[in-house]
PDB file of N, CA and C in Angstrom:
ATOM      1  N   UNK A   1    -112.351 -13.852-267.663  1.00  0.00           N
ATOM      2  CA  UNK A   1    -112.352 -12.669-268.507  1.00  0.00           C
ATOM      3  C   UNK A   1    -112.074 -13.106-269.950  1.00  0.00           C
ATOM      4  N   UNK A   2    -112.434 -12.539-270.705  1.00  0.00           N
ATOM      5  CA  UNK A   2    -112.658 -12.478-271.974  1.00  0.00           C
ATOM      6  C   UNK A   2    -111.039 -11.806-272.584  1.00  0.00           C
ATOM      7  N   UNK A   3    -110.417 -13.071-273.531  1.00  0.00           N
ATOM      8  CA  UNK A   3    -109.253 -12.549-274.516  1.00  0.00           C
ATOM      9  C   UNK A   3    -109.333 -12.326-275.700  1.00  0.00           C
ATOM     10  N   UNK A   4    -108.757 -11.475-276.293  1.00  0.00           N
ATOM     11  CA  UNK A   4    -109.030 -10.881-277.584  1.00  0.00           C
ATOM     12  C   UNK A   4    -107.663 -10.381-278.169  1.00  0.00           C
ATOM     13  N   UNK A   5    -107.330 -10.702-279.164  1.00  0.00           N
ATOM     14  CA  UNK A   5    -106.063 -10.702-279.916  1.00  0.00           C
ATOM     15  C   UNK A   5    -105.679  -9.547-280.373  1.00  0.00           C
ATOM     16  N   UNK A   6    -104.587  -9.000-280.169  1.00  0.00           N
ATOM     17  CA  UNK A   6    -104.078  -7.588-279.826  1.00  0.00           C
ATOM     18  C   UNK A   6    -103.029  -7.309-281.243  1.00  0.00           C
ATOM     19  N   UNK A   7    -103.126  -6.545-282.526  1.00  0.00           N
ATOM     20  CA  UNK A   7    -101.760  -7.066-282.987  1.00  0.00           C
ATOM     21  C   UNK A   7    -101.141  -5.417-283.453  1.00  0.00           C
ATOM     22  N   UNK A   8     -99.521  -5.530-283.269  1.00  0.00           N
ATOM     23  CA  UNK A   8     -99.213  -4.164-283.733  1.00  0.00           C
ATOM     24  C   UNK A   8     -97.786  -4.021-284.483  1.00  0.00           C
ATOM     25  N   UNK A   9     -97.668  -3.020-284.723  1.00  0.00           N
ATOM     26  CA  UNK A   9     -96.382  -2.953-285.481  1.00  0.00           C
ATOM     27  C   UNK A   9     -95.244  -2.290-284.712  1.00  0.00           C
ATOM     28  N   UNK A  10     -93.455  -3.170-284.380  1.00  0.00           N
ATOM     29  CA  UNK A  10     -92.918  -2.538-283.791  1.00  0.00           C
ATOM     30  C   UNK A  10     -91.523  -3.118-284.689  1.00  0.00           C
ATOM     31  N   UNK A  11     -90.638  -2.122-284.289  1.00  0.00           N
ATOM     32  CA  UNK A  11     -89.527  -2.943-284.899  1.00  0.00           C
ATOM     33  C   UNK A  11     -88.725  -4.142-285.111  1.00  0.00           C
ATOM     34  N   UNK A  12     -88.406  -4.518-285.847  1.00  0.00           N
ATOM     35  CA  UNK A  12     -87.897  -5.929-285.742  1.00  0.00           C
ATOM     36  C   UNK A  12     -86.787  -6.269-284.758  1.00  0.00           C
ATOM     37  N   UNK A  13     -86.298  -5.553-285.074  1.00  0.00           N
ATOM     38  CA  UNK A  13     -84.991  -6.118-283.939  1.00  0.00           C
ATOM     39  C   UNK A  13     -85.930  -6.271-282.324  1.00  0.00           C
ATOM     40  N   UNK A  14     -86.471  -4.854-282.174  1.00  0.00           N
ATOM     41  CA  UNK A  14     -86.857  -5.392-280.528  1.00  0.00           C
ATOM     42  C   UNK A  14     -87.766  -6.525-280.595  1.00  0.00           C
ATOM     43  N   UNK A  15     -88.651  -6.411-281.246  1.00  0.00           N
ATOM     44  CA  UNK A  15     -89.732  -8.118-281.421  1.00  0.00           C
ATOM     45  C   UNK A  15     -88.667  -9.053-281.080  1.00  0.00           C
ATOM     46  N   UNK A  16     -87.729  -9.282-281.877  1.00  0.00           N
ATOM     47  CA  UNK A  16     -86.725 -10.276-281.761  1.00  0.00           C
ATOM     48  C   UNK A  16     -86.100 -10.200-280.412  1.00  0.00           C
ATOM     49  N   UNK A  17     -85.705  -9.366-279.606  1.00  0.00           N
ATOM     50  CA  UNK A  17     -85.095  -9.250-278.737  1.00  0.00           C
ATOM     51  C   UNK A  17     -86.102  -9.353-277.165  1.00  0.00           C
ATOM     52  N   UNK A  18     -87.103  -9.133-277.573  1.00  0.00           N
ATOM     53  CA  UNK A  18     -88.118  -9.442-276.539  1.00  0.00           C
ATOM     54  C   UNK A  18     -88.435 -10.692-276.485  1.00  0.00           C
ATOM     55  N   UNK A  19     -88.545 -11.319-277.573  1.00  0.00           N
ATOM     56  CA  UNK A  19     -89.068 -12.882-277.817  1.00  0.00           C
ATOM     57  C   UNK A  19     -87.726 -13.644-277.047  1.00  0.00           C
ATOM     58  N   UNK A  20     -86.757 -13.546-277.192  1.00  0.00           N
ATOM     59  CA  UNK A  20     -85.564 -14.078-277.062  1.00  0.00           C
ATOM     60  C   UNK A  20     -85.471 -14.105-275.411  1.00  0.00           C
ATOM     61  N   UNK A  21     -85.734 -12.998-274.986  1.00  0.00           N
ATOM     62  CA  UNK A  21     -85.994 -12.548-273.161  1.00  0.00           C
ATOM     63  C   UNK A  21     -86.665 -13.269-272.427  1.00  0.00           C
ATOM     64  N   UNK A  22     -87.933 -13.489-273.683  1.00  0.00           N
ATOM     65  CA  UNK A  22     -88.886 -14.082-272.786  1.00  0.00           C
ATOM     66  C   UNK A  22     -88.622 -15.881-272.423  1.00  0.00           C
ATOM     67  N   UNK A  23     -87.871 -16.087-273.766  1.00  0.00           N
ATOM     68  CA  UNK A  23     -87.672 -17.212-273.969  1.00  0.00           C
ATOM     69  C   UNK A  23     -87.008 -17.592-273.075  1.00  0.00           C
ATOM     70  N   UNK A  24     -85.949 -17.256-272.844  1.00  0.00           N
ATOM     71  CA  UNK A  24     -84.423 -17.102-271.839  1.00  0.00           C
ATOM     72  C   UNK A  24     -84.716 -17.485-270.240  1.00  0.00           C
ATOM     73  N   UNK A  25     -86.398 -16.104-270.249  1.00  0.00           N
ATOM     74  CA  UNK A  25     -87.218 -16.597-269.114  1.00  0.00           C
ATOM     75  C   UNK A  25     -88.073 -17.434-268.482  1.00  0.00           C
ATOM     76  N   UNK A  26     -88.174 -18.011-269.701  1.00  0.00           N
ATOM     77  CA  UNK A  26     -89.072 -19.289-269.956  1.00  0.00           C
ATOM     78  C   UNK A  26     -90.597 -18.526-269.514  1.00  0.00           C
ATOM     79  N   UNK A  27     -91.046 -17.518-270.780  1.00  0.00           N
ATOM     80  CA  UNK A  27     -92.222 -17.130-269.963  1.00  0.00           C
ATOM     81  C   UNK A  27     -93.191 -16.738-271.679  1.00  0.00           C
ATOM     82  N   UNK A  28     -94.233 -16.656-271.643  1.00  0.00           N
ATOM     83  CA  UNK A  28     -95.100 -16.607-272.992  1.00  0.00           C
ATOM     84  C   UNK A  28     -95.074 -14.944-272.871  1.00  0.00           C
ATOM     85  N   UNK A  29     -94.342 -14.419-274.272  1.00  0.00           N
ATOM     86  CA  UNK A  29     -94.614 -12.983-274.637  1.00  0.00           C
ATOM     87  C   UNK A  29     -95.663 -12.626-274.849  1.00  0.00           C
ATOM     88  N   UNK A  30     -96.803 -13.237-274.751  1.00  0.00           N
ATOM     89  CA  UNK A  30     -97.928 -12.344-274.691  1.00  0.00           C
ATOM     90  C   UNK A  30     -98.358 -12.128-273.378  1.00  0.00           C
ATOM     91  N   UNK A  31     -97.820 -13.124-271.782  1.00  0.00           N
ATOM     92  CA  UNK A  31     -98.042 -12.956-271.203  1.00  0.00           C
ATOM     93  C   UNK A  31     -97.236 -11.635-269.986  1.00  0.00           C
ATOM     94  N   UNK A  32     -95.987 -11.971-270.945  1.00  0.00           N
ATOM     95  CA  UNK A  32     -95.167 -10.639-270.380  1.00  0.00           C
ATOM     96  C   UNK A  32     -95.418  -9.146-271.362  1.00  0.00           C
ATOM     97  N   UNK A  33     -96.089  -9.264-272.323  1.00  0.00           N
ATOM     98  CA  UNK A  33     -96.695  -7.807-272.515  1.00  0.00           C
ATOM     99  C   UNK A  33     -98.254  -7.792-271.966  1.00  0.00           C
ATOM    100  N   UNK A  34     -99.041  -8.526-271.724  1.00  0.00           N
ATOM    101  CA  UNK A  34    -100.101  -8.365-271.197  1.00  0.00           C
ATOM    102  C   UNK A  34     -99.818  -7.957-269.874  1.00  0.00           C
ATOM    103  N   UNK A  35     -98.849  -7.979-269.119  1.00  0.00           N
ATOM    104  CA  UNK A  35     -98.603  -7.769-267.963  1.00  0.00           C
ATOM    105  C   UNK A  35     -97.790  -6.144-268.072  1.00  0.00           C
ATOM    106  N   UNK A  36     -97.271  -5.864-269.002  1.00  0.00           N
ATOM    107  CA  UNK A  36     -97.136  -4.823-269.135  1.00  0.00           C
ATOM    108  C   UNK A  36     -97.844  -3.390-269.349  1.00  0.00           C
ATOM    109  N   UNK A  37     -98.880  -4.097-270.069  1.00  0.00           N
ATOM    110  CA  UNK A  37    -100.151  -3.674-270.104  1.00  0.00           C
ATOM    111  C   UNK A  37    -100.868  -2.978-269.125  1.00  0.00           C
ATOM    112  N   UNK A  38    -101.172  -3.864-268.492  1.00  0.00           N
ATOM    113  CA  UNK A  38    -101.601  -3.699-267.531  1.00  0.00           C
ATOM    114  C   UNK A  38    -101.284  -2.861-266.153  1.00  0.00           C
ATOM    115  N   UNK A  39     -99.970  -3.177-266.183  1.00  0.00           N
ATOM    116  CA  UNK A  39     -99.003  -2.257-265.652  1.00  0.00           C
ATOM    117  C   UNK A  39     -99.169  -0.693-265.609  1.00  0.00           C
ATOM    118  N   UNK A  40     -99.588  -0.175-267.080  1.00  0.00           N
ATOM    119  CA  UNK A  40     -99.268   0.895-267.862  1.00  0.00           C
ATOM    120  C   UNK A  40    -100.765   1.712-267.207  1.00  0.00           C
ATOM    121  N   UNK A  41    -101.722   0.538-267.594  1.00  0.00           N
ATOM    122  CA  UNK A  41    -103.384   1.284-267.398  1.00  0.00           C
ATOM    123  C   UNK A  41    -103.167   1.337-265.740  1.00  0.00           C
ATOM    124  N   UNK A  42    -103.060   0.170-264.966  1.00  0.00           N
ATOM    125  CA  UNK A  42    -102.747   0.731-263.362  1.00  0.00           C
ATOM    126  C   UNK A  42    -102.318   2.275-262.921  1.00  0.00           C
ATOM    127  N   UNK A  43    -101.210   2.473-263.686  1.00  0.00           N
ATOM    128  CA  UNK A  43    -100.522   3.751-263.247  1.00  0.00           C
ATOM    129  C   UNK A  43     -99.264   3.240-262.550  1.00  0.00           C
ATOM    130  N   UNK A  44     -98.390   2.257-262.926  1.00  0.00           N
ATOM    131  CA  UNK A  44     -97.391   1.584-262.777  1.00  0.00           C
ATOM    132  C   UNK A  44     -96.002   2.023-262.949  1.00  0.00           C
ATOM    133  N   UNK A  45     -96.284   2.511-264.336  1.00  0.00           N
ATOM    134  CA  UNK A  45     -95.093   2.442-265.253  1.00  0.00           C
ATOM    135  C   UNK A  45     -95.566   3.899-265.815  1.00  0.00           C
ATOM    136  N   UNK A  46     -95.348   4.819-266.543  1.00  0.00           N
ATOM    137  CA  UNK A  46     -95.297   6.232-267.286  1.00  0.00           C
ATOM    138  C   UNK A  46     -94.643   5.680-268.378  1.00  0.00           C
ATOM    139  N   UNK A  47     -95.135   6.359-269.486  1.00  0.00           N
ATOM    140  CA  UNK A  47     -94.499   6.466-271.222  1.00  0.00           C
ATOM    141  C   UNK A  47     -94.453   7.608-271.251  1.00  0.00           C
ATOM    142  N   UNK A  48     -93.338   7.827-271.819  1.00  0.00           N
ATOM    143  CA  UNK A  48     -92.934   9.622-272.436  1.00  0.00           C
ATOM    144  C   UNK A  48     -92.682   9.014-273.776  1.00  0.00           C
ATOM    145  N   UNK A  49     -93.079   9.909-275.081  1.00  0.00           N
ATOM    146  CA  UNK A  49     -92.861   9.693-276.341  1.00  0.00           C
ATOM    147  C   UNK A  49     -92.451  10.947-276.902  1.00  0.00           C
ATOM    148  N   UNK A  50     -90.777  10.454-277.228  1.00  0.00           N
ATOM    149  CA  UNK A  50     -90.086  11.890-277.407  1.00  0.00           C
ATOM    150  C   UNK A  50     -89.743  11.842-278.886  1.00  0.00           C
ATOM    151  N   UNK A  51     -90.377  13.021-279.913  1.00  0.00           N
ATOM    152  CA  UNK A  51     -90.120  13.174-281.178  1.00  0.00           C
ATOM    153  C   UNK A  51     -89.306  14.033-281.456  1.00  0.00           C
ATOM    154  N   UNK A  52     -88.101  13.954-281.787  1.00  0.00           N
ATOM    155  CA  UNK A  52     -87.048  14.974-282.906  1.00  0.00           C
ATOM    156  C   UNK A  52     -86.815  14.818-284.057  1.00  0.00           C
ATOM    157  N   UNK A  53     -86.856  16.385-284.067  1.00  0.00           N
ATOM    158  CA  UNK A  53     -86.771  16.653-285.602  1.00  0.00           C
ATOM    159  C   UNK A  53     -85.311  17.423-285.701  1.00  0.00           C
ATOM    160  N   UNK A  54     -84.548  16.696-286.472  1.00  0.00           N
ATOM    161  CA  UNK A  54     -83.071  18.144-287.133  1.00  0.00           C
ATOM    162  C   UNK A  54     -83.569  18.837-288.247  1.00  0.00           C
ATOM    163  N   UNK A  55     -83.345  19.797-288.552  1.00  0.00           N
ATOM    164  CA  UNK A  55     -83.594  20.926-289.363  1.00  0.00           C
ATOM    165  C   UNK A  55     -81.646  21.528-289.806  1.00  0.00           C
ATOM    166  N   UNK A  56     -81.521  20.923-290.723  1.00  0.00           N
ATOM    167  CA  UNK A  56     -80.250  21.551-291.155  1.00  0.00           C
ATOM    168  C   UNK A  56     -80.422  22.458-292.701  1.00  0.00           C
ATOM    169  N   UNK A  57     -79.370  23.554-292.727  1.00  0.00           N
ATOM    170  CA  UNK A  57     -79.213  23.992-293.698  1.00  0.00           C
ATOM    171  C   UNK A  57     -79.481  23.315-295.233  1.00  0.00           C
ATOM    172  N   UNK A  58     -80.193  23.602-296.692  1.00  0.00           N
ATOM    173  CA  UNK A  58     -79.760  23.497-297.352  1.00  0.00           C
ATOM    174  C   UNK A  58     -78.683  23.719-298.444  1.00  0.00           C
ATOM    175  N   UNK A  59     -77.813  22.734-298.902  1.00  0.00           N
ATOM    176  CA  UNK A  59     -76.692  23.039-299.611  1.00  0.00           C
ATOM    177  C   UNK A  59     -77.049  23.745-300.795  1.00  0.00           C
ATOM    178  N   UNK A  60     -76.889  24.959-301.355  1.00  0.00           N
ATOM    179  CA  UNK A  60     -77.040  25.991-302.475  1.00  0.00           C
ATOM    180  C   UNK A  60     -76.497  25.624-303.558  1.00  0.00           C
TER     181      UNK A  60
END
């Protein structure tokens, strides 16, 4: 199968903290998010993406 380079924007700290996991695991982070991936399109795993908003008073 055919690979093709995937790139995105996420926060730094978790980048860092995933890289570090993987490392720990001795395993290639692209191969433990490609597997996640994959995971996701299977029907494996579910994402919920929860947005809040606060709405407070303004001070007069």
């Amino acid at each position: 199968m055919a690979r093709k380079a995937m790139s995105i924007q996420i926060e730094e700290s978790l980048q860092d903290a995933f890289r570090e996991k993987c490392k720990s695991e001795k395993l290639k982070y692209s191969e433990v998010a490609e597997a996640l991936l994959q995971s996701y399109v299977d029907g494996g795993i579910n994402v919920a993406v929860e947005t809040r908003y606060k709405v407070t008073p303004k001070d007069l």
